[in-house]
N, C-alpha and C. Protein backbone atom coordinates (compact mmCIF):
# COMPACT_ATOMS: atom_id res chain seq x y z
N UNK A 1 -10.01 -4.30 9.77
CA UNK A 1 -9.91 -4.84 11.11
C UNK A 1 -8.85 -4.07 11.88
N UNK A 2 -8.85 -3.47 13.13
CA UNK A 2 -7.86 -2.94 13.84
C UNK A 2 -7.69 -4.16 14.76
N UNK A 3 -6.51 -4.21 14.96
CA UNK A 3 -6.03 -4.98 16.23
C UNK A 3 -5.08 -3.85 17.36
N UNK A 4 -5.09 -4.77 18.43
CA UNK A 4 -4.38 -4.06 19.52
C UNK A 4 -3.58 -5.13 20.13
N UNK A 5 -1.99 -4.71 19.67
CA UNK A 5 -1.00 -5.44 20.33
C UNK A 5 -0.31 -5.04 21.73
N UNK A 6 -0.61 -5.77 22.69
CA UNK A 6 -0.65 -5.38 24.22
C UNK A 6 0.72 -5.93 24.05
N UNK A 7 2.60 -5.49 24.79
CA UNK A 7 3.12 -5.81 24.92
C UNK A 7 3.86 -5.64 26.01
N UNK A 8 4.04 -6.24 26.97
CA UNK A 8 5.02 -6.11 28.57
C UNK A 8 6.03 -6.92 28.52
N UNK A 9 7.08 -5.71 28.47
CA UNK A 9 8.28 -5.97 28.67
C UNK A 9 9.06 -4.88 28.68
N UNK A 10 10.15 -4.77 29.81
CA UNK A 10 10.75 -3.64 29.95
C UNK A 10 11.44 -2.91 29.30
N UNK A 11 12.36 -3.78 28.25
CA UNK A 11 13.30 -3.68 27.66
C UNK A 11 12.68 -3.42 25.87
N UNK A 12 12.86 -1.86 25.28
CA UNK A 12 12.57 -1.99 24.46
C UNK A 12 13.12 -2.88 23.48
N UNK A 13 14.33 -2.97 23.54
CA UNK A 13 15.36 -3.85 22.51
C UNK A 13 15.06 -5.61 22.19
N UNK A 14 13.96 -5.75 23.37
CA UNK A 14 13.57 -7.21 23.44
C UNK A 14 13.34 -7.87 22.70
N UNK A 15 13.85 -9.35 22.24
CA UNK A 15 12.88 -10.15 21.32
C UNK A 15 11.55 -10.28 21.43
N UNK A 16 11.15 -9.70 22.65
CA UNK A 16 9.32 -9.41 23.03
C UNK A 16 9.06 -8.42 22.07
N UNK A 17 9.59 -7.58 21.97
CA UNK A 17 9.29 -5.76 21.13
C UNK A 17 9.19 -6.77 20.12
N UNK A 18 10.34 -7.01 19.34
CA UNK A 18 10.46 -7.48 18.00
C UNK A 18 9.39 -8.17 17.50
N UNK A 19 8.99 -9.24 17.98
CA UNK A 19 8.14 -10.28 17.70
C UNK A 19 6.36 -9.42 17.60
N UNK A 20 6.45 -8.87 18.74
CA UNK A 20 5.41 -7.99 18.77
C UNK A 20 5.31 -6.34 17.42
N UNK A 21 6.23 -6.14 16.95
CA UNK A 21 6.53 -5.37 15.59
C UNK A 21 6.43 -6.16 14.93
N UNK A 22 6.75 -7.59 14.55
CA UNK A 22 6.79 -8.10 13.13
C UNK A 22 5.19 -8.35 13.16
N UNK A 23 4.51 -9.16 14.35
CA UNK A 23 3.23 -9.44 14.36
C UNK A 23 2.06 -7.75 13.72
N UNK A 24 2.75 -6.99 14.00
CA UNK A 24 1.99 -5.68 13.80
C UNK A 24 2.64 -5.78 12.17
N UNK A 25 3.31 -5.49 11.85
CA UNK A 25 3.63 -5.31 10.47
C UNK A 25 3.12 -6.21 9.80
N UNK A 26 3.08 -7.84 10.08
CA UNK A 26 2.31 -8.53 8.91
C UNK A 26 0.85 -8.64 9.00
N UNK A 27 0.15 -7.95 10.04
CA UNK A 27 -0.78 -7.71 9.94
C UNK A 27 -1.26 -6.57 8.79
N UNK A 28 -0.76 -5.76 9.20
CA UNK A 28 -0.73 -4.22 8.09
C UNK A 28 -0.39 -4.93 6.83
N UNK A 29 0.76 -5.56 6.48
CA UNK A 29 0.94 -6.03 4.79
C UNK A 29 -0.76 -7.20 4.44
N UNK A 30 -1.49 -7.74 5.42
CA UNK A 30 -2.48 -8.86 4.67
C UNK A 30 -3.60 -8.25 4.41
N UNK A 31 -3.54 -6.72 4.88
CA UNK A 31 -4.96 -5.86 4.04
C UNK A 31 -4.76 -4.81 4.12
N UNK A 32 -5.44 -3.86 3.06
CA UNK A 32 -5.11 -2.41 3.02
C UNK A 32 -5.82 -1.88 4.18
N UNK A 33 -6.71 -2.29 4.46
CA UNK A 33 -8.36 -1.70 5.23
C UNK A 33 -7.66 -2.33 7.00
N UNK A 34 -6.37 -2.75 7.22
CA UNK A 34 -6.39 -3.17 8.67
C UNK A 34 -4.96 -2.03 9.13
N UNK A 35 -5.80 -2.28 10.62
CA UNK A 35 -4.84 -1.43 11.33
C UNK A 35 -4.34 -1.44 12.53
N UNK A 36 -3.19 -0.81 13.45
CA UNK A 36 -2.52 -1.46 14.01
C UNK A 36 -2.18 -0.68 15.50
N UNK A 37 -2.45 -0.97 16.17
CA UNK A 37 -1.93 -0.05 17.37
C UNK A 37 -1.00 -0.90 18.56
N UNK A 38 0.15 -0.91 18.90
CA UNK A 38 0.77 -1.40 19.95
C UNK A 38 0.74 -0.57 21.39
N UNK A 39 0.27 -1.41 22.19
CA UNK A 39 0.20 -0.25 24.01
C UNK A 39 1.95 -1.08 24.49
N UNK A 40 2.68 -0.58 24.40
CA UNK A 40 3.35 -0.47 25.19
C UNK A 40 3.43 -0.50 26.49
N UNK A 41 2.77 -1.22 27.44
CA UNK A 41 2.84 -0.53 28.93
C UNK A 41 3.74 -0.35 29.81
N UNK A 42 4.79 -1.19 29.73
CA UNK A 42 6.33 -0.10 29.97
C UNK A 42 6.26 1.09 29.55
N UNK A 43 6.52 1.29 28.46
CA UNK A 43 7.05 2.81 27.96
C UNK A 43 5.99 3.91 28.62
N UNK A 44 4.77 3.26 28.34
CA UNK A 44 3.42 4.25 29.08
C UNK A 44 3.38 4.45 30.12
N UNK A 45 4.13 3.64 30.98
CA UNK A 45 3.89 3.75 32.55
C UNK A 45 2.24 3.51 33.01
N UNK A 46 2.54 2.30 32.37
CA UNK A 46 0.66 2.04 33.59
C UNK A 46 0.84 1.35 34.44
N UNK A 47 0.26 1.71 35.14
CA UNK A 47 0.40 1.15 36.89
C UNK A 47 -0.57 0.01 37.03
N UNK A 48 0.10 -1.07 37.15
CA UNK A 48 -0.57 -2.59 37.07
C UNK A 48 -0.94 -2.63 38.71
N UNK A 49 -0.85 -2.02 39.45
CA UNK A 49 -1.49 -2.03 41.32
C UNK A 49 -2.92 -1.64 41.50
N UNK A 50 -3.83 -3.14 41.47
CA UNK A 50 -5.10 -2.93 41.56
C UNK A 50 -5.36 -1.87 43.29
N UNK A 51 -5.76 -0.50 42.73
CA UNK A 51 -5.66 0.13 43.66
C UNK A 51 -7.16 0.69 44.76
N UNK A 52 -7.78 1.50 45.68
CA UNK A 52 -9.25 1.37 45.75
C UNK A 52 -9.71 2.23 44.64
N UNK A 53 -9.38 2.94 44.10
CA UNK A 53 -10.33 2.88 43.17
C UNK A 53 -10.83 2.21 42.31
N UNK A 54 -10.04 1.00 42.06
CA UNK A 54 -10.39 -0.33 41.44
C UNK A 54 -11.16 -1.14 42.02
N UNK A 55 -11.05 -1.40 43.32
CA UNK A 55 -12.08 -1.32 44.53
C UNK A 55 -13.53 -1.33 44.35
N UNK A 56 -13.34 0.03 44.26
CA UNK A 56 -14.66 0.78 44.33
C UNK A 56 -15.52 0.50 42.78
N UNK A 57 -14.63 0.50 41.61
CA UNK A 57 -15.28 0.25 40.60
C UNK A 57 -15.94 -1.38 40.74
N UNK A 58 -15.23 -1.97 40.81
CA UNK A 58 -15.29 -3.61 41.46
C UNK A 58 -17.13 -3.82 41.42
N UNK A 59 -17.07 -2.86 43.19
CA UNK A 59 -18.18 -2.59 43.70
C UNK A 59 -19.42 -1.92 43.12
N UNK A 60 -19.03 -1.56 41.97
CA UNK A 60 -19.90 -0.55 41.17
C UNK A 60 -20.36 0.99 42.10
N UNK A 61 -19.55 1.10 42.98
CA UNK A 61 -19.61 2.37 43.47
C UNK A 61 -18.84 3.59 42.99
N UNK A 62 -18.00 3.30 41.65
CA UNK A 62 -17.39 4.72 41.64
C UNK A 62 -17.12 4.09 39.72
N UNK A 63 -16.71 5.23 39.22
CA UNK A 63 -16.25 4.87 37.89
C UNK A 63 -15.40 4.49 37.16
N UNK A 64 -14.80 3.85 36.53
CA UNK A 64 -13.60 4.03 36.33
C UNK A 64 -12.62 4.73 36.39
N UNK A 65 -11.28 4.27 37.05
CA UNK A 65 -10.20 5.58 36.69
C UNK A 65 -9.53 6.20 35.50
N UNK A 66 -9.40 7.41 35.25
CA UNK A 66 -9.31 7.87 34.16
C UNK A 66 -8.59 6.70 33.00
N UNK A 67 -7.11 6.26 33.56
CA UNK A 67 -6.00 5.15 32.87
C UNK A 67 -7.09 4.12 32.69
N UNK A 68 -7.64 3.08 33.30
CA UNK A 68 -8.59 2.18 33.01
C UNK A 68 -10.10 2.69 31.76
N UNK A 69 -10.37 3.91 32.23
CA UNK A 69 -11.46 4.23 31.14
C UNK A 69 -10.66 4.62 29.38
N UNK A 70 -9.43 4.68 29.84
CA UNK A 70 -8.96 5.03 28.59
C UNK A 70 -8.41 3.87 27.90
N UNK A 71 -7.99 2.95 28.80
CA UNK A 71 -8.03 1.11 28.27
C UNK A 71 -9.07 1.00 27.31
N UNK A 72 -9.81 0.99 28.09
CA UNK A 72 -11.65 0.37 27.82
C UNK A 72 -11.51 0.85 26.24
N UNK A 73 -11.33 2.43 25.89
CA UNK A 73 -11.62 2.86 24.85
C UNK A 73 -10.39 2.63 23.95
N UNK A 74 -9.71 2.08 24.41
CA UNK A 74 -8.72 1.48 23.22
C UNK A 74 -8.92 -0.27 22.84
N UNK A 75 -9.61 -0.68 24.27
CA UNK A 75 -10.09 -2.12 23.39
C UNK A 75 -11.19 -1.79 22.72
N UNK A 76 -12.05 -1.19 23.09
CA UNK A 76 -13.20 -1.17 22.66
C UNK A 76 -13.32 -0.43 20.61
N UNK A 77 -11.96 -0.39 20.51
CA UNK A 77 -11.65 -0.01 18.78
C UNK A 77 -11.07 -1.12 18.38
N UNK A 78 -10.55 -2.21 19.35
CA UNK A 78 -9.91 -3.35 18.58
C UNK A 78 -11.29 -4.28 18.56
N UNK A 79 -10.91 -5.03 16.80
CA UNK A 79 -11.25 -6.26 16.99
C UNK A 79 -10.88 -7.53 17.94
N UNK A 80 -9.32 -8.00 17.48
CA UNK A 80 -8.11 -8.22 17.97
C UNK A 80 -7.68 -7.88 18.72
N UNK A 81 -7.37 -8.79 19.72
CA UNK A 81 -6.43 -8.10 20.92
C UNK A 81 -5.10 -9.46 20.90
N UNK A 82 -3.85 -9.10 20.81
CA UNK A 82 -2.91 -9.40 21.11
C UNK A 82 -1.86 -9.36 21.78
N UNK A 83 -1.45 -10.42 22.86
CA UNK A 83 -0.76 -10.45 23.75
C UNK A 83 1.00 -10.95 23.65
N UNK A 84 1.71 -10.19 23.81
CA UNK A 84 3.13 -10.52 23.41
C UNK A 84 3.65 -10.55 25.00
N UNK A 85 4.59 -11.33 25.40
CA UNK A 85 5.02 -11.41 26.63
C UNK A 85 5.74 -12.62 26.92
N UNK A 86 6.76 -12.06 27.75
CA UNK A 86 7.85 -13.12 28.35
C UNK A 86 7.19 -14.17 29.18
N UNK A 87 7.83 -15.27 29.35
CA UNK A 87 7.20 -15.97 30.53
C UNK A 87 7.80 -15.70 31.67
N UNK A 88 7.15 -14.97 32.90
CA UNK A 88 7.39 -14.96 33.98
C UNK A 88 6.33 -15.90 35.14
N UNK A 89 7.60 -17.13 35.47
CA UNK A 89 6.62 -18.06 36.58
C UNK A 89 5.96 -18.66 35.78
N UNK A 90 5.44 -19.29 34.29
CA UNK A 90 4.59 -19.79 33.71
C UNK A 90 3.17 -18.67 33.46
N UNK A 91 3.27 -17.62 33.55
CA UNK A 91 2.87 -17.08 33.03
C UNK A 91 2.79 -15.85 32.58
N UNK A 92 1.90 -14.25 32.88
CA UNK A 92 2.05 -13.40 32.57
C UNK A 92 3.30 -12.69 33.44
N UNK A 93 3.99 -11.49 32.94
CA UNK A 93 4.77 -10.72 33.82
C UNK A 93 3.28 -10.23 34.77
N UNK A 94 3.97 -9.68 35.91
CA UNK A 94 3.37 -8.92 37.06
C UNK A 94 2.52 -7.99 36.04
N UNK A 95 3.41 -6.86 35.41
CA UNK A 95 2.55 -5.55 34.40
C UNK A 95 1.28 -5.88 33.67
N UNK A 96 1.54 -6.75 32.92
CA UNK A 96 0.16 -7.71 32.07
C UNK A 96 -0.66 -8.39 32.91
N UNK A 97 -0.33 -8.74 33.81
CA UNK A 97 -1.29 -9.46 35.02
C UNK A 97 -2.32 -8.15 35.84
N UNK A 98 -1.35 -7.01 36.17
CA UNK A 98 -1.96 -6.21 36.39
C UNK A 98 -3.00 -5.34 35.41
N UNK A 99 -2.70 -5.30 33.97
CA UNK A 99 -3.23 -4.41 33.47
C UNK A 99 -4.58 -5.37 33.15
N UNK A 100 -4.71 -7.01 33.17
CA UNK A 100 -5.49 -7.65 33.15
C UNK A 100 -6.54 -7.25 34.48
N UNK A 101 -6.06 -7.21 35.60
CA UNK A 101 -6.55 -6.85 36.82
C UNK A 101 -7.43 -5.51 36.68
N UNK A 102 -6.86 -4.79 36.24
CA UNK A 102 -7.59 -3.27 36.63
C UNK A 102 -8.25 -3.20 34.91
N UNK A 103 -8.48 -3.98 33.73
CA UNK A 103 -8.96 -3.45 32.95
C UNK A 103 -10.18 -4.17 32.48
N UNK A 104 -9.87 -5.30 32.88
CA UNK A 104 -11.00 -6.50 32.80
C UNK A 104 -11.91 -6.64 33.82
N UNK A 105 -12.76 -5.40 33.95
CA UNK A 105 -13.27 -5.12 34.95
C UNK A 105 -14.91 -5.43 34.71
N UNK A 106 -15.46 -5.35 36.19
CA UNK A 106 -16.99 -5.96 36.36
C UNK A 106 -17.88 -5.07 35.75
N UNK A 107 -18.44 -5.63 34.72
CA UNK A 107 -19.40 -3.93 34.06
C UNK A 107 -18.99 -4.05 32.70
N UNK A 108 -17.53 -3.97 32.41
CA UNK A 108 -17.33 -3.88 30.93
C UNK A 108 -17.02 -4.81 30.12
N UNK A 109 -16.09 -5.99 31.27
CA UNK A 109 -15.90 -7.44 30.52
C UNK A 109 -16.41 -8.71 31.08
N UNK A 110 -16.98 -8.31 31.92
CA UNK A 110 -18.52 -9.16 32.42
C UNK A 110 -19.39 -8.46 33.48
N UNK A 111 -20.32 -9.57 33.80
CA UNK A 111 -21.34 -8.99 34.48
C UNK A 111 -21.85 -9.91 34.78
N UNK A 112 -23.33 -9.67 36.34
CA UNK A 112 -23.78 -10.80 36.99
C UNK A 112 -25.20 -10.53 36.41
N UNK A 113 -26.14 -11.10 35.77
CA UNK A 113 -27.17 -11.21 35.58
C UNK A 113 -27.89 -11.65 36.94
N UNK A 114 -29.18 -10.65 36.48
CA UNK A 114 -30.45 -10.64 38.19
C UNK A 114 -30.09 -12.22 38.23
N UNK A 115 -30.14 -13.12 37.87
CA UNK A 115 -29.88 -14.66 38.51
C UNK A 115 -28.98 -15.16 38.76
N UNK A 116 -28.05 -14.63 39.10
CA UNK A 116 -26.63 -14.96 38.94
C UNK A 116 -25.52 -15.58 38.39
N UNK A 117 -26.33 -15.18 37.06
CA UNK A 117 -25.28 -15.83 35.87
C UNK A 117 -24.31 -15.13 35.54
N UNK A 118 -23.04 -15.59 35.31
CA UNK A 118 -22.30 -14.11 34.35
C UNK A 118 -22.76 -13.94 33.07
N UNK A 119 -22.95 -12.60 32.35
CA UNK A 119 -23.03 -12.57 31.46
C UNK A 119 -21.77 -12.12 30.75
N UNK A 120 -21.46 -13.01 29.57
CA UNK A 120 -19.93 -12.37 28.85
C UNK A 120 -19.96 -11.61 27.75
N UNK A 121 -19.19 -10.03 28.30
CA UNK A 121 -19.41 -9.06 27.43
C UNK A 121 -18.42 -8.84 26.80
N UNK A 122 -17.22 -10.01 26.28
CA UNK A 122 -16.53 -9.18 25.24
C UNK A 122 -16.28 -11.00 24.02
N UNK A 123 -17.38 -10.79 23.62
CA UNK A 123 -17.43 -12.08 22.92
C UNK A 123 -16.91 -11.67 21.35
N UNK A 124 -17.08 -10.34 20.97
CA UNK A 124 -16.79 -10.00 20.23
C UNK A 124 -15.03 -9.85 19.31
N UNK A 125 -14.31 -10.20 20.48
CA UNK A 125 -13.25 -9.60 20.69
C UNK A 125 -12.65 -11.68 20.28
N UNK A 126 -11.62 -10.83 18.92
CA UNK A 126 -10.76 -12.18 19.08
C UNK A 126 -9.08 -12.12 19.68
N UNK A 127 -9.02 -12.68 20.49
CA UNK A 127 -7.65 -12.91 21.48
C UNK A 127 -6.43 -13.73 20.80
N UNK A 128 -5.19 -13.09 21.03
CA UNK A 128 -4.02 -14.03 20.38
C UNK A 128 -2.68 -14.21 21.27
N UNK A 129 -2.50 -15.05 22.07
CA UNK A 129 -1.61 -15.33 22.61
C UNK A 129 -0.07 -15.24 22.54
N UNK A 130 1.44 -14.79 22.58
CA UNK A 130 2.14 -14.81 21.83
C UNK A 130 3.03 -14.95 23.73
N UNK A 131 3.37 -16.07 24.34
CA UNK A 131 4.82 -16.16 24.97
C UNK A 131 5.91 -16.44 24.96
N UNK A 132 7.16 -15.64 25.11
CA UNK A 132 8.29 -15.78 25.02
C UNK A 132 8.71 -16.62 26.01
N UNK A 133 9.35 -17.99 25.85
CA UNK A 133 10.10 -18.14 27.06
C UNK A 133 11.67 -19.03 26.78
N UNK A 134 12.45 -19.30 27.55
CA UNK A 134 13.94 -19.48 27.59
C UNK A 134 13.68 -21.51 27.47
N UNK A 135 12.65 -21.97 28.27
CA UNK A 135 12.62 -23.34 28.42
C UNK A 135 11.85 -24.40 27.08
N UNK A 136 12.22 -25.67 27.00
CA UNK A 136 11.82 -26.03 25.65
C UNK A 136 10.53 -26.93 25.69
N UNK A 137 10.08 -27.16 24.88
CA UNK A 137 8.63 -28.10 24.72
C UNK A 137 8.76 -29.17 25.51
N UNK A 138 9.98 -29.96 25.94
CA UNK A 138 10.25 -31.11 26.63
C UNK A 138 9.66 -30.60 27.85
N UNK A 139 10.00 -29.75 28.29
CA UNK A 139 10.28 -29.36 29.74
C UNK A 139 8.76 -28.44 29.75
N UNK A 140 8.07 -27.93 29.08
CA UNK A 140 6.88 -27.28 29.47
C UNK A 140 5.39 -28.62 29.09
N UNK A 141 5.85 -29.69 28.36
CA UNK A 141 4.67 -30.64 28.33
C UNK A 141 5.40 -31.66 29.66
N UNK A 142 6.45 -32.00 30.17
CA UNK A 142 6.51 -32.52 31.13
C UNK A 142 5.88 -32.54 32.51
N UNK A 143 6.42 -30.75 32.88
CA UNK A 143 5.72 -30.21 34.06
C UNK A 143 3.90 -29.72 34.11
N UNK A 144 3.69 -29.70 33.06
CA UNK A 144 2.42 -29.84 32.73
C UNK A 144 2.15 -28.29 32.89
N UNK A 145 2.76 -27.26 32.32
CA UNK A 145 2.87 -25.75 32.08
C UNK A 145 2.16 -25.33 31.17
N UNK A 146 1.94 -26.08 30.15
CA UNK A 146 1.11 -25.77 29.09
C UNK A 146 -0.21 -25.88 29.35
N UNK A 147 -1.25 -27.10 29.90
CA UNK A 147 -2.24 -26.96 30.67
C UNK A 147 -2.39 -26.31 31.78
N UNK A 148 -1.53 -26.08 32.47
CA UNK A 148 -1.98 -25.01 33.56
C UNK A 148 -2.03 -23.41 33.02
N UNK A 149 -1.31 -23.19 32.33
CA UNK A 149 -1.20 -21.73 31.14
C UNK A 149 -2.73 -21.87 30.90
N UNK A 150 -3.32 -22.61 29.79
CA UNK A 150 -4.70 -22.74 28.89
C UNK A 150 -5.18 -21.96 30.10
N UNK A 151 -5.47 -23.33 31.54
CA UNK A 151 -6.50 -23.42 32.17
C UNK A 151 -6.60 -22.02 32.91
N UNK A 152 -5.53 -21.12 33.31
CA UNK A 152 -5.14 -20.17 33.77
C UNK A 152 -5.41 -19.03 32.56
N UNK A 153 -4.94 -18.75 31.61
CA UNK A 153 -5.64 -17.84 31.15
C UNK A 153 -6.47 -17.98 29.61
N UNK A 154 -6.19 -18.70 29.07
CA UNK A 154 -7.34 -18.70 27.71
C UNK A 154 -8.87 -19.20 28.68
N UNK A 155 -9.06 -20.18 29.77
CA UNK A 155 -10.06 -20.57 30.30
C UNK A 155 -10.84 -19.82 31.55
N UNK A 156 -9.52 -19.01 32.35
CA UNK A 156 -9.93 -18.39 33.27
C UNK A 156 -9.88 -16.86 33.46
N UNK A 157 -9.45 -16.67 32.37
CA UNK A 157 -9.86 -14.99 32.26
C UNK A 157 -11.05 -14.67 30.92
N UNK A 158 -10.11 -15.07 29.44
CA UNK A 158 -10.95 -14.41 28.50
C UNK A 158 -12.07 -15.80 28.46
N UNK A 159 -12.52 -16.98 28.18
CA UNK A 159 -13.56 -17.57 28.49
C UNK A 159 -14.24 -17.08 29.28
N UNK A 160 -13.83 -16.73 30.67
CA UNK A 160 -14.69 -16.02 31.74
C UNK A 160 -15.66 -14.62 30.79
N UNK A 161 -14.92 -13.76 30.43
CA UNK A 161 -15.24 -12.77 29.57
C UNK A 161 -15.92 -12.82 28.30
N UNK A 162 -16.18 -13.89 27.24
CA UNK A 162 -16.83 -14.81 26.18
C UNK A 162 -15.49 -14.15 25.37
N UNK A 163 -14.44 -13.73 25.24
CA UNK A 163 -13.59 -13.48 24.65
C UNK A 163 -12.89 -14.87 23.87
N UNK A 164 -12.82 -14.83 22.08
CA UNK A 164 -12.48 -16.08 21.71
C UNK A 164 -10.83 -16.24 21.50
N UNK A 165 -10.02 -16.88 22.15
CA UNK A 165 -8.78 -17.48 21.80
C UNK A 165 -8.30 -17.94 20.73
N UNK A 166 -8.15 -17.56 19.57
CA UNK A 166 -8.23 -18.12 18.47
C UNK A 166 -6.60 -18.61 18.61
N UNK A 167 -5.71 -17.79 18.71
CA UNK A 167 -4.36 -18.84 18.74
C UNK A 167 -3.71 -18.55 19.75
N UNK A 168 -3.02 -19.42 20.41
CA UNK A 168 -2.28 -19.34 21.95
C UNK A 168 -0.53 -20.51 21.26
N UNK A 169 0.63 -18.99 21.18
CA UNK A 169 1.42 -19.64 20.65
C UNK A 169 2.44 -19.34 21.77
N UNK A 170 3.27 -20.85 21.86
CA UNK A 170 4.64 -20.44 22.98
C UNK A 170 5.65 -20.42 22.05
N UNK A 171 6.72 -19.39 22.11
CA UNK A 171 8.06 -19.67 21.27
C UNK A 171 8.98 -19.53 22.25
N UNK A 172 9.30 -21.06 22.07
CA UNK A 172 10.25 -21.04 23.57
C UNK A 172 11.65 -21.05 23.23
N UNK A 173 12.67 -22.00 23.81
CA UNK A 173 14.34 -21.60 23.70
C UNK A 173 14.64 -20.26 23.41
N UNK A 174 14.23 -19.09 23.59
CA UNK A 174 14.38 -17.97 22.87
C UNK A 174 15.49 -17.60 23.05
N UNK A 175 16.39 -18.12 24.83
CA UNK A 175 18.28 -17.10 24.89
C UNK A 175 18.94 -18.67 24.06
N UNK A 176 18.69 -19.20 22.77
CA UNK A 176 19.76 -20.37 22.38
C UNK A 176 18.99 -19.88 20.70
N UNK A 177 19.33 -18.59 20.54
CA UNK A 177 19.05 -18.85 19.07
C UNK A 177 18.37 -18.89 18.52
N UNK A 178 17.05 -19.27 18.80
CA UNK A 178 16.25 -18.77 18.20
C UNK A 178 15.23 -18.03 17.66
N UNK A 179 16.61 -16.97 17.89
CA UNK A 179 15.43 -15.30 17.27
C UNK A 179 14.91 -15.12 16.17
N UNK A 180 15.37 -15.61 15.22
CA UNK A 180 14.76 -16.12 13.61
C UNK A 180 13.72 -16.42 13.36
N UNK A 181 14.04 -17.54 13.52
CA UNK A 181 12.55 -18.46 13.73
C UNK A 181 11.80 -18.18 13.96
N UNK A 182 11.52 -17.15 15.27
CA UNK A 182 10.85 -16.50 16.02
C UNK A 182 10.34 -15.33 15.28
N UNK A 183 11.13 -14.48 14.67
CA UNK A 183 10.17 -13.70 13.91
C UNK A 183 9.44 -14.22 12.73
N UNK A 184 9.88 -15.15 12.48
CA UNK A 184 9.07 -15.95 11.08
C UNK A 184 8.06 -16.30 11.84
N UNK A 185 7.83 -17.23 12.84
CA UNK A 185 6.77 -17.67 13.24
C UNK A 185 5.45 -16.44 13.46
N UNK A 186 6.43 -15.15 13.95
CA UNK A 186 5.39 -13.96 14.48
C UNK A 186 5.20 -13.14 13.13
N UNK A 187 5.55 -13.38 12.25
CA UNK A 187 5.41 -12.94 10.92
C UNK A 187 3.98 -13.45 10.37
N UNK A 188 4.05 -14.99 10.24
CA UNK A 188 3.07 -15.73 9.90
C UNK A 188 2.08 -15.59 11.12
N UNK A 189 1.61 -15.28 12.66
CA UNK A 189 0.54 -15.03 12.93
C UNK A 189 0.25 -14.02 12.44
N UNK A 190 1.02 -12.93 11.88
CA UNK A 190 0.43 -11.73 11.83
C UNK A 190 -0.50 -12.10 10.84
N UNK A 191 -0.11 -12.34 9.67
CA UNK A 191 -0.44 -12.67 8.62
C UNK A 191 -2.08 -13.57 8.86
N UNK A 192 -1.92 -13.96 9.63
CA UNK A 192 -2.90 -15.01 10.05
C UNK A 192 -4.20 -14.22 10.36
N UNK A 193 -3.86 -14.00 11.20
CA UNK A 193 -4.58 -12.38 11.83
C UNK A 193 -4.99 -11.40 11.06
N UNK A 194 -4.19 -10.97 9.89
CA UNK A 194 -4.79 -10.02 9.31
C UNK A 194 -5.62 -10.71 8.25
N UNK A 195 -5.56 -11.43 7.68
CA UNK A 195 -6.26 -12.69 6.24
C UNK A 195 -7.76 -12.56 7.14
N UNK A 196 -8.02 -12.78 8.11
CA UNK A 196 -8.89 -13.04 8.85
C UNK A 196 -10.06 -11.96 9.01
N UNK A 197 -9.76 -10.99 8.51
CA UNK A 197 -10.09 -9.77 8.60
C UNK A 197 -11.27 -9.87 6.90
N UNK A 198 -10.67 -10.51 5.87
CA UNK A 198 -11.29 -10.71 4.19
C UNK A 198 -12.32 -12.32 4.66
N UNK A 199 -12.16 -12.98 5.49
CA UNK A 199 -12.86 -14.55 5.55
C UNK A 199 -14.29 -13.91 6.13
């Protein structure tokens, strides 16, 4: 099984990086036969500004841009796709929002059938959630952050796409300590993730 760990965040030194390395490493230790690629999109510099040529692809008038066609062909080797990321606003940073924008595009991760159905073209593909954030379970089931998260993106992007959600994890308090924990927890999805690969 290859997976692809998508991670945005600026700061390499981050408990985002980290969590997103341990998740890649215990994937690699739960089978010989799995493998691992992290996109960085900080370090890569991809430009999350849905621009016209995104536009135009939209429209099915032009092709993808080179950076977006070269997405395509890096999901298109993952089974797995995994998302590591801070919470910004309750949800993605701007970068991951964008690279969602310009890569999850009309044609490759859905489409309108002659009747106007969508059809969902990445059903194949299992999705794994991983947000960092500073605030605690009290305070994200209160304001009701956690259902608006689901409904916002496990429901309104990859559902849109037939893409399956298999785990959507928050590890929150993260500036009070608990960086530990936190890699144990991202230890054991990895693990999770890769086992999944022999079932």
């Amino acid at each position: 099984m290859h997976s692809l760990i998508v991670v945005a965040h600026p700061k390499p030194g981050s408990l985002t990086h980290a969590v997103a390395s341990r998740i890649g490493d215990a994937i690699l230790a739960a089978s010989t036969g799995n493998t691992v690629e992290i996109a960085d999109l900080a370090a890569e510099g991809f430009d999350p500004r849905f621009n016209q040529a995104d536009n135009a692809l939209f429209r099915q008038t032009a092709a993808p841009p080179e950076d977006v066609a070269a997405e395509h062909a890096r999901m298109d080797r993952a089974d797995a796709l995994v998302l590591v990321y801070p919470l910004y606003w309750w949800s993605f940073p701007a970068l991951l929002k964008g690279w969602i924008d310009r890569v999850f595009t009309q044609g490759w991760a859905y489409a309108e059938s002659p009747e106007g159905k969508v059809v969902k073209k990445l059903q194949r593909l299992q999705v794994h959630l991983v947000g960092l954030g500073g605030a605690d379970a009290a305070m994200i089931e209160r304001r009701g952050y956690g259902t608006a998260m689901k409904t916002q993106i496990d429901m309104g992007i990859f559902d849109y796409c037939g893409a399956r959600v298999q785990s959507s994890t928050l590890l929150l308090e993260s500036d009070s300590g608990s960086a530990e924990a936190h890699l144990r927890t991202a230890a054991d999805i990895g693990r999770t993730i890769g086992a999944s690969a022999a079932a």
